[in-house]
Protein backbone atom coordinates (compact mmCIF):
# COMPACT_ATOMS: atom_id res chain seq x y z
CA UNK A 1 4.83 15.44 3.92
CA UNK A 2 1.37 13.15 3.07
CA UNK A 3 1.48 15.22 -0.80
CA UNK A 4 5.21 14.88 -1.37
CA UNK A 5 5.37 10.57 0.14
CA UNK A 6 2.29 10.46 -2.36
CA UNK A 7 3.86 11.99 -5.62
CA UNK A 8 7.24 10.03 -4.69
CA UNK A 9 5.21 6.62 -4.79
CA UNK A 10 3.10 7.38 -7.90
CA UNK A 11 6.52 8.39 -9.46
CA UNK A 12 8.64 5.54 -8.11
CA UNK A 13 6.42 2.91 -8.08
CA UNK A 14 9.12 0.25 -7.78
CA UNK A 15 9.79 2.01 -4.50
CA UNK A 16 7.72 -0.40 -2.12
CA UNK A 17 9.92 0.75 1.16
CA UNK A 18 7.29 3.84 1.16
CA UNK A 19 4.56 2.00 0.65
CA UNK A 20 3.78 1.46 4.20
CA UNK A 21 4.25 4.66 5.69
CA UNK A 22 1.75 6.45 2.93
CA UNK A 23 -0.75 3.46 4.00
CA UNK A 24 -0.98 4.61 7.36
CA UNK A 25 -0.96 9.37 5.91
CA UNK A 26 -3.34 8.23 3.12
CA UNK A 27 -7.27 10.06 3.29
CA UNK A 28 -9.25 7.04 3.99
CA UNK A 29 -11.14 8.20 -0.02
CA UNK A 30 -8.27 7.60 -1.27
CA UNK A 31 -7.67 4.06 0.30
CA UNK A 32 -9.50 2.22 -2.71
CA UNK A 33 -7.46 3.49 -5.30
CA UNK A 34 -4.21 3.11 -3.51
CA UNK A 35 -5.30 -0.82 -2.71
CA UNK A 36 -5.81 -1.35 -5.99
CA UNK A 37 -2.42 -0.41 -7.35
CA UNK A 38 -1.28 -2.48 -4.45
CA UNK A 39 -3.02 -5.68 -5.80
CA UNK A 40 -1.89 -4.99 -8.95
CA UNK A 41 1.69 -4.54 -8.12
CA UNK A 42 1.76 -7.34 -5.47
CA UNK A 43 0.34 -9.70 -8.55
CA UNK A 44 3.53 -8.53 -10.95
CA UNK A 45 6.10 -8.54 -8.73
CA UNK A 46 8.66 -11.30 -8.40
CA UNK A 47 10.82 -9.94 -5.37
CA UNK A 48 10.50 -11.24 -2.62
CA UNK A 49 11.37 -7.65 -0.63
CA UNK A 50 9.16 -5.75 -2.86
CA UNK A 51 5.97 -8.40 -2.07
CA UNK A 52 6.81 -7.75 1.58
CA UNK A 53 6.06 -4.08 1.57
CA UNK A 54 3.22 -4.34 -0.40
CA UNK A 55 1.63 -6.90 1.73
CA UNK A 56 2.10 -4.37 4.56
CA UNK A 57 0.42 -2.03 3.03
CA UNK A 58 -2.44 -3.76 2.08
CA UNK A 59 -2.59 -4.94 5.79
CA UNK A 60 -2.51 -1.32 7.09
CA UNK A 61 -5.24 0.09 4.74
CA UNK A 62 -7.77 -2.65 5.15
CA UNK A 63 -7.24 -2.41 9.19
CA UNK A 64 -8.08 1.50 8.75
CA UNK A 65 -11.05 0.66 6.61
CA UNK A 66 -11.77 -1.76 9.74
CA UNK A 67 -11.93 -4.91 7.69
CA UNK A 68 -9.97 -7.14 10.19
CA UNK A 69 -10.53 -10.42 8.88
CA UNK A 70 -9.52 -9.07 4.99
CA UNK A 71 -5.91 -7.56 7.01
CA UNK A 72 -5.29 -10.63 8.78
CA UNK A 73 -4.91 -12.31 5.40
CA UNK A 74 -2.62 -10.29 4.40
């Protein structure tokens, strides 16, 4: 399920629903490189719907990488 969520995203990437859920499958190597597509999506988006999700996200993956003050802010 983790490879397909992960090749729908990086194919969709207007998609932000999934955004969460892959935050909390992703391998924590691969956390840096999915938090940076999330920064730069969050800082071209418009929609308010699409900033939600991707503020989720970010909030998941920098509570994994244990960085609770960095999630909070999110």
């Amino acid at each position: 399920m983790k490879l397909n969520l992960k090749k729908f995203i990086f194919d969709n990437p207007s998609a932000t629903f999934a955004y969460p859920a892959y935050a909390k499958l992703c391998a924590k190597k691969e956390i840096l490189r999915f938090v940076t597509m999330l920064c730069f999506l969050l800082e071209n988006t418009q929609k308010s719907h699409h900033k939600y999700y991707l503020l989720q996200a970010l909030y998941i993956c920098k509570k994994r990488e244990g960085r609770f003050v960095n999630a909070f802010k999110y």
